[in-house]
N, C-alpha and C. Protein backbone atom coordinates (compact mmCIF):
# COMPACT_ATOMS: atom_id res chain seq x y z
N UNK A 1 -18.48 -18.25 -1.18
CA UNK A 1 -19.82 -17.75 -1.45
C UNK A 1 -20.28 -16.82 -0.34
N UNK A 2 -19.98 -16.82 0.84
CA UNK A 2 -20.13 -16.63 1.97
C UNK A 2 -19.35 -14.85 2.03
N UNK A 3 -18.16 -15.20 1.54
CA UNK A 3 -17.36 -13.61 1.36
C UNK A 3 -18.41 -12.68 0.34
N UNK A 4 -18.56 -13.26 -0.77
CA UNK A 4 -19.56 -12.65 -1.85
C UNK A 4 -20.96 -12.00 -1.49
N UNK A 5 -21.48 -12.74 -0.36
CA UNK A 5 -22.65 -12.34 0.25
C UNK A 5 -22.55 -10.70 1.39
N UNK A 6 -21.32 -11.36 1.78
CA UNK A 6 -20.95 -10.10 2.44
C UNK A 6 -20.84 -8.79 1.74
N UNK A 7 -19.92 -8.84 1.00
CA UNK A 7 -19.47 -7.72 0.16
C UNK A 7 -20.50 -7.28 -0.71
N UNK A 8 -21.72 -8.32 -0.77
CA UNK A 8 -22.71 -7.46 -1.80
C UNK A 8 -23.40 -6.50 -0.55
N UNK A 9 -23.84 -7.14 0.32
CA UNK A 9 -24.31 -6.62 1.83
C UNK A 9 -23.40 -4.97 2.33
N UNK A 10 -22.65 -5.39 1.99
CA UNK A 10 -22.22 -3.81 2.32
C UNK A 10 -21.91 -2.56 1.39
N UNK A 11 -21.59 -3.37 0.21
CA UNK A 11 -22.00 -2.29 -1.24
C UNK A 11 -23.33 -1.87 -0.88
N UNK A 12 -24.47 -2.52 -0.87
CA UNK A 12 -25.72 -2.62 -0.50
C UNK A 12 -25.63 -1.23 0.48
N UNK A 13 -25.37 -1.45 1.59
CA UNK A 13 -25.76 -0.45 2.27
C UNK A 13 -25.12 0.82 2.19
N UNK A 14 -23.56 0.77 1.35
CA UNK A 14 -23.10 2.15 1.60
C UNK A 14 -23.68 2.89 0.17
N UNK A 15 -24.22 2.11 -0.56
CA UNK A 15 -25.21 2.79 -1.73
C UNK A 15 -26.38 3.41 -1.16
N UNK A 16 -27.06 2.47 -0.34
CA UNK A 16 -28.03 3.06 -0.11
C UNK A 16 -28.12 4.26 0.82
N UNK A 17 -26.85 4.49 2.21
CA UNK A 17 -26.15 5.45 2.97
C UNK A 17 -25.94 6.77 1.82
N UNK A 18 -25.82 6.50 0.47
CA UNK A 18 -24.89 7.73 -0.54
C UNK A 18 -26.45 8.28 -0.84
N UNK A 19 -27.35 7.09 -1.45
CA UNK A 19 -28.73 7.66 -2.05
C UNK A 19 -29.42 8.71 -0.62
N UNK A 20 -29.66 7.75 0.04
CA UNK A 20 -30.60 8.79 1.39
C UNK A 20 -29.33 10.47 1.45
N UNK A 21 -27.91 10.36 1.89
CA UNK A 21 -27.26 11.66 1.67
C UNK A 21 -27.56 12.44 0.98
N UNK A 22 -27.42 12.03 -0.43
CA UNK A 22 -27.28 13.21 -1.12
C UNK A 22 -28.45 12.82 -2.37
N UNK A 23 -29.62 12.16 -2.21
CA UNK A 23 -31.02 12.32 -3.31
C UNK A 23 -31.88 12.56 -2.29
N UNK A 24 -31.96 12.09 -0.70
CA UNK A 24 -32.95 12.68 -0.52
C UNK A 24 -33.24 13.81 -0.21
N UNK A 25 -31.96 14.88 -0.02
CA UNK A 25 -32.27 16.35 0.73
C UNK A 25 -33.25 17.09 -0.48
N UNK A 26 -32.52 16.57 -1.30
CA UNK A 26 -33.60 16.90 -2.93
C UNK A 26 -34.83 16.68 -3.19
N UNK A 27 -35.13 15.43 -2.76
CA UNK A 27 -36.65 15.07 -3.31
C UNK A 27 -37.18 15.06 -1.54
N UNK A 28 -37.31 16.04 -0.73
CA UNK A 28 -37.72 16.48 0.68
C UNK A 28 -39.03 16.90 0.58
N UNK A 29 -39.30 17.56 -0.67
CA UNK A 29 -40.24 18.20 -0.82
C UNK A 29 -42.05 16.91 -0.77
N UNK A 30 -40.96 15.68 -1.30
CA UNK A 30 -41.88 14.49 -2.04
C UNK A 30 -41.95 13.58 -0.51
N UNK A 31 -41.51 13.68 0.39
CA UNK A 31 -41.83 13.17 1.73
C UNK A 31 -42.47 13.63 2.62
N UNK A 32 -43.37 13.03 3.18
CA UNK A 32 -44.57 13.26 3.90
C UNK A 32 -44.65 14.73 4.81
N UNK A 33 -45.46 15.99 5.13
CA UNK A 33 -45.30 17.13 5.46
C UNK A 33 -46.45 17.69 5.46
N UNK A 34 -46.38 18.52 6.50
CA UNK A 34 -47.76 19.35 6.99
C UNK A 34 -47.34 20.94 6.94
N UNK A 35 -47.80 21.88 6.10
CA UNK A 35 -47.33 23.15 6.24
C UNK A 35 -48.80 23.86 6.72
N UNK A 36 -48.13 25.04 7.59
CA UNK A 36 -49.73 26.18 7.29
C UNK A 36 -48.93 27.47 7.31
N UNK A 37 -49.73 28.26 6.71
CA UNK A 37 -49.23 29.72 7.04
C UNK A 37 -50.40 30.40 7.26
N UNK A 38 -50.09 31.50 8.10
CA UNK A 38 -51.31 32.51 8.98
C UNK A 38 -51.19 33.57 8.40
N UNK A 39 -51.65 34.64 7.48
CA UNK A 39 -51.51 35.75 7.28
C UNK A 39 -52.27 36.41 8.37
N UNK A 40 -52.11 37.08 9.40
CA UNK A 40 -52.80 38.12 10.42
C UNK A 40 -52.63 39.44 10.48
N UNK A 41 -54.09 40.48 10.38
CA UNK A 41 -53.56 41.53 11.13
C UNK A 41 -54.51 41.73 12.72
N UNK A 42 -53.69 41.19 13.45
CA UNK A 42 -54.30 41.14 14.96
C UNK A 42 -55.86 42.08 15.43
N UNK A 43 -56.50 41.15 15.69
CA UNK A 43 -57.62 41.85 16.39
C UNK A 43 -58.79 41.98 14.84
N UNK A 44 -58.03 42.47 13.58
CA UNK A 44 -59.12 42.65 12.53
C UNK A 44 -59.40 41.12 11.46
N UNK A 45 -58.23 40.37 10.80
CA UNK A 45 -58.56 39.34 10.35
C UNK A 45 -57.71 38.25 10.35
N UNK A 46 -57.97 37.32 9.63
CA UNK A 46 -56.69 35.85 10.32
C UNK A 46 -57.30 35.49 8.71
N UNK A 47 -56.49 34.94 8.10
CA UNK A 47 -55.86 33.94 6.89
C UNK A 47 -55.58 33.22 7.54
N UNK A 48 -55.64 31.53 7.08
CA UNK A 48 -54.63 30.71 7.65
C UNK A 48 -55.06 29.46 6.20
N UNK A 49 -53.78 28.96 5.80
CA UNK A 49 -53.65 28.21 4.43
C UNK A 49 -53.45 26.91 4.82
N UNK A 50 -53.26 25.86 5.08
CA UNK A 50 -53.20 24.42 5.11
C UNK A 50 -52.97 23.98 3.71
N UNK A 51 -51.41 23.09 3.63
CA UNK A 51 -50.95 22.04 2.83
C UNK A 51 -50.37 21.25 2.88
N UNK A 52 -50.12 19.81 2.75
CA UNK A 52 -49.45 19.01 2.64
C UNK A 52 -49.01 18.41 1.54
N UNK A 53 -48.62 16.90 1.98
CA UNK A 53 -47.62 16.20 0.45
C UNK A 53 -48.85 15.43 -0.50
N UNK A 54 -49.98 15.44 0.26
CA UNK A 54 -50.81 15.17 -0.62
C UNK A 54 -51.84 16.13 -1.90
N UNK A 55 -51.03 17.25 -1.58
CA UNK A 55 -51.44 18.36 -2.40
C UNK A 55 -52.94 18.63 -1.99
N UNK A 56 -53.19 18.44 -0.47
CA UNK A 56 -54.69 19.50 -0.12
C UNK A 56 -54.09 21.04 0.32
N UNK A 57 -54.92 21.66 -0.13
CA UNK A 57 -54.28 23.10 0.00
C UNK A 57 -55.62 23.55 0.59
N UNK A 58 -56.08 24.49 1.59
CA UNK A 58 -57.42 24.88 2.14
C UNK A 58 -57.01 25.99 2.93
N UNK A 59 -57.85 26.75 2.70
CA UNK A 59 -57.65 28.59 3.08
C UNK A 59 -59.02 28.75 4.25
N UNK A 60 -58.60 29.21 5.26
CA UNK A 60 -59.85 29.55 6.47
C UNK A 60 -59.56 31.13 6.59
N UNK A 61 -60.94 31.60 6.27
CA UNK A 61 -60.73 32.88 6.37
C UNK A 61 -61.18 33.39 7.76
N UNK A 62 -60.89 34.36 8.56
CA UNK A 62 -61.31 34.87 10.03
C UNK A 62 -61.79 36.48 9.69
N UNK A 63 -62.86 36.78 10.02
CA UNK A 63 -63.29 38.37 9.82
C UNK A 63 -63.60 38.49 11.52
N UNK A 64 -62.29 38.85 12.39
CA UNK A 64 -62.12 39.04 13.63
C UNK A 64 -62.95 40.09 13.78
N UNK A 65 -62.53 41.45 13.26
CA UNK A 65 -63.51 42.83 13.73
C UNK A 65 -64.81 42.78 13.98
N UNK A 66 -65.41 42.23 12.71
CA UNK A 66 -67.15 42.37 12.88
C UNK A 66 -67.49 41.28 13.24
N UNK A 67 -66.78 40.22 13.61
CA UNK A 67 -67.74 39.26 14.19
C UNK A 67 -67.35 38.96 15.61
N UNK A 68 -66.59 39.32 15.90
CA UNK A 68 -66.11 39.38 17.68
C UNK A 68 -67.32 39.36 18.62
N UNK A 69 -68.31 39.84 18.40
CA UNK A 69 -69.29 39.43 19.28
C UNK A 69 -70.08 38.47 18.88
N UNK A 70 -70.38 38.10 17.70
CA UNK A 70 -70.99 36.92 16.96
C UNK A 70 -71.03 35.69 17.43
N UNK A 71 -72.03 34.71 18.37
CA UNK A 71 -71.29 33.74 18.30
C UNK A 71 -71.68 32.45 17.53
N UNK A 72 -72.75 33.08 16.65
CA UNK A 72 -73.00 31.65 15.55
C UNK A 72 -71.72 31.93 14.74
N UNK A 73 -70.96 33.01 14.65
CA UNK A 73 -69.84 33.47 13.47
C UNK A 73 -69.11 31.80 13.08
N UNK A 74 -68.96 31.56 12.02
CA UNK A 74 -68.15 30.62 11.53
C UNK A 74 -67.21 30.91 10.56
N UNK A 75 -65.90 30.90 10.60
CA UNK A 75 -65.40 31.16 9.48
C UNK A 75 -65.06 30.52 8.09
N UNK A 76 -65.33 31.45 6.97
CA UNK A 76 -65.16 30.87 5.81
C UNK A 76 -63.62 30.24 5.65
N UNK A 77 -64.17 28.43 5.34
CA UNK A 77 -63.49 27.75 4.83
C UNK A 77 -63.52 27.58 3.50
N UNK A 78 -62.07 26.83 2.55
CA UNK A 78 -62.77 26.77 0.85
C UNK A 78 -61.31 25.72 1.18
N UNK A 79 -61.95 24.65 0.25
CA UNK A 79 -60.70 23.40 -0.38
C UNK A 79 -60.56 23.87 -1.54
N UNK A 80 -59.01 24.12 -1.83
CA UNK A 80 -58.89 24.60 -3.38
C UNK A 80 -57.66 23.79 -3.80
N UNK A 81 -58.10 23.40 -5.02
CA UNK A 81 -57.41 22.71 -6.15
C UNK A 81 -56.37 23.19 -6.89
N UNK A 82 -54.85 23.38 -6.01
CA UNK A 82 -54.03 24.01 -6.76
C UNK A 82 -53.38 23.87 -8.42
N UNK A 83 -53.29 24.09 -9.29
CA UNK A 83 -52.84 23.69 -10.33
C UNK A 83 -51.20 23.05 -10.38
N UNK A 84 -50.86 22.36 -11.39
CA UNK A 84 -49.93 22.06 -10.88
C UNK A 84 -48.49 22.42 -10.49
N UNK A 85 -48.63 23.61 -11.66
CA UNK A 85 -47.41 24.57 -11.44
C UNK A 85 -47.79 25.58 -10.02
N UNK A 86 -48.77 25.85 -9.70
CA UNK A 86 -48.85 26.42 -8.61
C UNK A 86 -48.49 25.53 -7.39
N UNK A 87 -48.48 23.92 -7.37
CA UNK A 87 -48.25 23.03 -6.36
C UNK A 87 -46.42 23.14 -6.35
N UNK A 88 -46.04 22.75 -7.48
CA UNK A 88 -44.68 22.52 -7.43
C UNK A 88 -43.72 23.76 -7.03
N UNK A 89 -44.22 25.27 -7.52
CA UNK A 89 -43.92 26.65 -6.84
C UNK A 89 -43.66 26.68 -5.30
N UNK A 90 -44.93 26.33 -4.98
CA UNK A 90 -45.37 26.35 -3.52
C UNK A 90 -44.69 25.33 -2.93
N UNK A 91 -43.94 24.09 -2.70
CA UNK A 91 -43.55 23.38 -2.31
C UNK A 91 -41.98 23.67 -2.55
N UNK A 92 -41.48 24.00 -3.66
CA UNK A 92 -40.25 25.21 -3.72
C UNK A 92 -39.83 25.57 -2.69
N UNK A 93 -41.08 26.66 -2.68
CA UNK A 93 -40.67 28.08 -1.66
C UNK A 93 -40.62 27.01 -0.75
N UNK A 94 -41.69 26.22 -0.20
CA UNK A 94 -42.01 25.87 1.21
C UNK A 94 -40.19 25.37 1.05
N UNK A 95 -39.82 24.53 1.02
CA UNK A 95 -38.43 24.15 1.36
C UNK A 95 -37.21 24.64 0.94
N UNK A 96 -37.30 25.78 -0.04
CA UNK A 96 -36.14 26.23 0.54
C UNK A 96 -36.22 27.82 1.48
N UNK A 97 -37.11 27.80 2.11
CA UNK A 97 -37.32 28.80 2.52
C UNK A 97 -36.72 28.62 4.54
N UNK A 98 -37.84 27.60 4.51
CA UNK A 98 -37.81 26.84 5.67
C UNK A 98 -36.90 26.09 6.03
N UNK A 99 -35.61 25.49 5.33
CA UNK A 99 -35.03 24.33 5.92
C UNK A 99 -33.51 25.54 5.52
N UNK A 100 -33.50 26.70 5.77
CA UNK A 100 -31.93 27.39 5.93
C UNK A 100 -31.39 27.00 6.97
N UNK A 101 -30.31 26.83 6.91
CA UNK A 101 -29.47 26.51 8.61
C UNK A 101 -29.77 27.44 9.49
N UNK A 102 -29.59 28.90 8.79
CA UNK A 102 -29.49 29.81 9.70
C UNK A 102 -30.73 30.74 10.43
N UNK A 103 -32.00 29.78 10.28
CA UNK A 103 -33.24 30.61 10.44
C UNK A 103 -33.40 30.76 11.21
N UNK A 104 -33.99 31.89 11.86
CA UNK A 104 -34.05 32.23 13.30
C UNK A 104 -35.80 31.98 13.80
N UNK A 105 -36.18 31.83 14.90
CA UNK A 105 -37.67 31.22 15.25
C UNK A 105 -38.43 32.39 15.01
N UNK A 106 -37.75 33.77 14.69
CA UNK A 106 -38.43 35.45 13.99
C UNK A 106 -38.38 36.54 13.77
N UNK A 107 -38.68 37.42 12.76
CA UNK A 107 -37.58 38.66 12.29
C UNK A 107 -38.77 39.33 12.13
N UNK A 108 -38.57 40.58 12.21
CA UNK A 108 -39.02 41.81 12.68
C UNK A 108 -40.09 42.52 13.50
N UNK A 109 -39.61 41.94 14.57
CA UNK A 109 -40.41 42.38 16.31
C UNK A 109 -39.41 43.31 16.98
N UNK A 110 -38.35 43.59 16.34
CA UNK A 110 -37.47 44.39 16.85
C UNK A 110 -37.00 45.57 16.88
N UNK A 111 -37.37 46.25 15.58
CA UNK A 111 -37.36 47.12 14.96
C UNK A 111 -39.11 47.88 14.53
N UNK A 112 -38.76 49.44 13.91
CA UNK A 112 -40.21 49.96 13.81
C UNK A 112 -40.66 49.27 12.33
N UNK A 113 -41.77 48.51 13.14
CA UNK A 113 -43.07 48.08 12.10
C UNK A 113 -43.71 48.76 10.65
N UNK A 114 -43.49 47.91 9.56
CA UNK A 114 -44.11 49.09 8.22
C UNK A 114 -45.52 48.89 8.31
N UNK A 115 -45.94 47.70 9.09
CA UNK A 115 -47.17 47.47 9.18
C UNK A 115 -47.67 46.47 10.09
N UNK A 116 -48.94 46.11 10.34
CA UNK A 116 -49.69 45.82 11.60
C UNK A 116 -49.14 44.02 10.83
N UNK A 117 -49.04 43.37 9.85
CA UNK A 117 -49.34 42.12 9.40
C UNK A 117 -48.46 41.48 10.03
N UNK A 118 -48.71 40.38 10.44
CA UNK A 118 -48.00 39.09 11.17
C UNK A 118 -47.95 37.53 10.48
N UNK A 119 -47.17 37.17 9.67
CA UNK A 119 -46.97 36.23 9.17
C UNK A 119 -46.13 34.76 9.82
N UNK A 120 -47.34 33.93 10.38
CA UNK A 120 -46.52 32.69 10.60
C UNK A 120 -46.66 31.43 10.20
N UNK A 121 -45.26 31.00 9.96
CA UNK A 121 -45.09 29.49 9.07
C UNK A 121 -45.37 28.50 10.14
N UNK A 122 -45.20 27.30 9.89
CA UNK A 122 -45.10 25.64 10.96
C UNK A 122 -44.71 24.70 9.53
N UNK A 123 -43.78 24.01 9.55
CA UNK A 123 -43.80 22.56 9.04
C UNK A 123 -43.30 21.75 9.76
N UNK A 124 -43.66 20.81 9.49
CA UNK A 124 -43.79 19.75 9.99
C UNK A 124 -43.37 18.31 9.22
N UNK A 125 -42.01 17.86 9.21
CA UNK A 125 -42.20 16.57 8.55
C UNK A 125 -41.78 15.48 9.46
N UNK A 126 -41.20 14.54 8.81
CA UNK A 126 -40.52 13.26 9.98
C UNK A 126 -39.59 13.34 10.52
N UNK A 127 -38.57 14.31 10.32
CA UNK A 127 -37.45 14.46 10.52
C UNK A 127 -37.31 15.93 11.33
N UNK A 128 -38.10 16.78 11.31
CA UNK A 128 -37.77 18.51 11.61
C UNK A 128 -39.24 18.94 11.60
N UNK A 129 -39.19 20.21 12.73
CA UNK A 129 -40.53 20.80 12.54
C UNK A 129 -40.01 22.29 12.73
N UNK A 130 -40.12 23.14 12.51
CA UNK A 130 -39.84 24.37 12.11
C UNK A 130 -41.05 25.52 12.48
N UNK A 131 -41.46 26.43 13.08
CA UNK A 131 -41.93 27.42 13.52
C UNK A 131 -41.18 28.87 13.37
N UNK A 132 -42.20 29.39 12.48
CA UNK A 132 -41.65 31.11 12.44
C UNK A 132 -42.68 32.09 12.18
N UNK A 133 -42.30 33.41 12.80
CA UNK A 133 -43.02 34.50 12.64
C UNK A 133 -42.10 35.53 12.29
N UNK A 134 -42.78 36.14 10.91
CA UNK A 134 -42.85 37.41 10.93
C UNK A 134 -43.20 38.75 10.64
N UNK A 135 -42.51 39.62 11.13
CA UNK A 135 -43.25 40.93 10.95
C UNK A 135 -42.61 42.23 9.99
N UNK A 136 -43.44 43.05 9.19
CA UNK A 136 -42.61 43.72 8.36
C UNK A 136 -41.71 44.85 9.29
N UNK A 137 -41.23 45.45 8.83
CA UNK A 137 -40.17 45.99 9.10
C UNK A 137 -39.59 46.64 8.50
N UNK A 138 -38.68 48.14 8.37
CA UNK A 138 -37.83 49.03 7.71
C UNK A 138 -36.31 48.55 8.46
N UNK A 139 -35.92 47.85 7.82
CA UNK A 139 -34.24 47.94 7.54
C UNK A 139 -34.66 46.63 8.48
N UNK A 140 -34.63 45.71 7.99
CA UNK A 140 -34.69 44.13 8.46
C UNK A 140 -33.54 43.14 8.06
N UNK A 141 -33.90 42.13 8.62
CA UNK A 141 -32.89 41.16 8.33
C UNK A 141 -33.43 40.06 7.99
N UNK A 142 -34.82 39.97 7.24
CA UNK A 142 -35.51 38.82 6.86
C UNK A 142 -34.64 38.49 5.44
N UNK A 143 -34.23 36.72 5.66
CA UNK A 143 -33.80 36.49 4.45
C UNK A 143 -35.12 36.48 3.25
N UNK A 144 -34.47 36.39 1.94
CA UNK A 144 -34.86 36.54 0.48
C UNK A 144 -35.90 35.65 0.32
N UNK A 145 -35.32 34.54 1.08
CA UNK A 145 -36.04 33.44 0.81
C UNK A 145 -37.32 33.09 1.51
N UNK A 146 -37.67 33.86 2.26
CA UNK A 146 -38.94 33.79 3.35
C UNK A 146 -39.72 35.25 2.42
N UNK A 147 -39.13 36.45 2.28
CA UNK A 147 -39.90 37.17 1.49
C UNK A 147 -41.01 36.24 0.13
N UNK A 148 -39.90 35.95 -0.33
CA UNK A 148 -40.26 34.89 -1.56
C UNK A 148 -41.79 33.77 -1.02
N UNK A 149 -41.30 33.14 -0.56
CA UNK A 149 -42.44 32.04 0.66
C UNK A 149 -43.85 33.56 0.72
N UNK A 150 -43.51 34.43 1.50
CA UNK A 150 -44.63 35.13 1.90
C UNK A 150 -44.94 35.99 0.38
N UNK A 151 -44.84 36.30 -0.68
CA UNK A 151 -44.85 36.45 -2.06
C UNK A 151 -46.06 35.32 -2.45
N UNK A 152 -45.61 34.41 -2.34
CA UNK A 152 -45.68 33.00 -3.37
C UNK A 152 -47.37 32.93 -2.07
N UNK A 153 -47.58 32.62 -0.98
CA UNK A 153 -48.34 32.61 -0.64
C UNK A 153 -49.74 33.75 -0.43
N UNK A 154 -48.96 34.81 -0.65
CA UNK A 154 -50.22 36.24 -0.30
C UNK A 154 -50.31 36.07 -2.31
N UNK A 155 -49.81 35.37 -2.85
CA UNK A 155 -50.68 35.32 -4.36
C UNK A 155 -51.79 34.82 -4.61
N UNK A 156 -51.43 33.07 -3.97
CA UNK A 156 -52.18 32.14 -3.34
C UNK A 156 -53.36 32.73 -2.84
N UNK A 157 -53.47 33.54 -1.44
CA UNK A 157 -54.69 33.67 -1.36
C UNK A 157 -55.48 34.84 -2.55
N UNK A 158 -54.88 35.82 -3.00
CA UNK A 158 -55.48 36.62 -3.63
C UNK A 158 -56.62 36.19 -4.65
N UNK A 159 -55.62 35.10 -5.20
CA UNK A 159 -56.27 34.71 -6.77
C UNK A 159 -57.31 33.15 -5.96
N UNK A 160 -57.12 32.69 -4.81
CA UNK A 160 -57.95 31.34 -4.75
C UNK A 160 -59.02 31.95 -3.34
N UNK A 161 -59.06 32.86 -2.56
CA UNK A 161 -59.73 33.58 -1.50
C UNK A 161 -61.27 33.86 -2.16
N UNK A 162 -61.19 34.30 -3.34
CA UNK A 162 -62.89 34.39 -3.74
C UNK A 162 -63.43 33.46 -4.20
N UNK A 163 -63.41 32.72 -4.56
CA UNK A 163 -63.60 30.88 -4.99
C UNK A 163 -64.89 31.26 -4.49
C-alpha cells in the first residue's frame, strides 16, 4: 500500500511539473500583472494607460505645454470599461509582445527620429518584469510585435480618451 502511495505521489507531481510547463506559458495572460504604457511627446504631452488582470484599464492624460506653469493643473484621469474583445486583444498584444526572448530594454534612439513620440511599456508579473522604450525611427529594428502592442494601444486611447 505504501509503494502505491508513492507512485501516485510522483505521477502527481510530474503531471503537475508537465501542466505548469507547457499550460501555463499559455494561460500567462490569466495570472496576476500590472501593465502601463506612456505615450509621450516630451515637454508637450504624456498619455499614460494603466491595466491589469483584473481588467481596470485607466488613461491619465498630461497637457505638459500649457500647463507647465499651472500649479493647481491636475491631470485628466478617466476609468474606462474595456469591452471584452477589446480586453482579450489587449492582453494578446500585452504578452506576446513583451515576453520575446530577444527584446532589447529599446529601439530607436539610435538612428534619425520620424518623430518626437516616445513610447514606454513596464509589466510586471510574479515571475518577470520587463521595461521598454521606444522611439520611431526610419530603417529600425523594432520587432512586429511591439509595433502591433503600440497599434492596439494608440487605438485604445483614440476611441476611450474623450469619454
Amino acid at each position: 500500500m505504501k509503494r502505491i502511495s508513492i507512485i501516485s505521489l510522483v505521477v502527481l507531481v510530474v503531471y503537475s511539473v508537465l501542466i505548469y510547463a507547457f499550460v501555463m506559458p499559455e494561460a500567462s495572460h490569466n495570472t496576476p500583472f500590472e501593465f502601463s504604457y506612456t505615450l509621450e511627446s516630451p515637454g508637450v504631452y504624456k498619455q499614460t494607460c494603466t491595466f491589469n488582470h483584473t481588467n481596470a484599464f485607466e488613461i491619465t492624460a498630461h497637457d505638459l505645454f500649457w500647463n507647465k506653469n499651472n500649479p493647481d493643473y491636475k491631470p485628466k484621469v478617466l476609468k474606462v470599461a474595456l469591452s471584452e474583445e477589446e480586453t482579450e486583444q489587449l492582453k494578446a498584444s500585452i504578452f506576446e509582445s513583451l515576453q520575446l526572448e530577444d527584446l532589447k530594454p529599446h529601439y530607436g534612439f539610435d538612428g534619425k527620429a520620424t518623430s518626437d513620440f516616445v513610447h514606454s511599456f513596464s509589466l510586471i508579473t510574479a515571475t518577470d518584469t520587463v521595461f521598454l522604450s521606444v522611439k520611431d525611427q526610419i530603417d529600425n529594428d523594432i520587432p512586429k510585435e511591439i509595433y502591433s502592442l503600440v497599434h492596439v494601444m494608440r487605438g485604445l486611447l483614440e476611441k476611450h480618451s474623450n469619454n
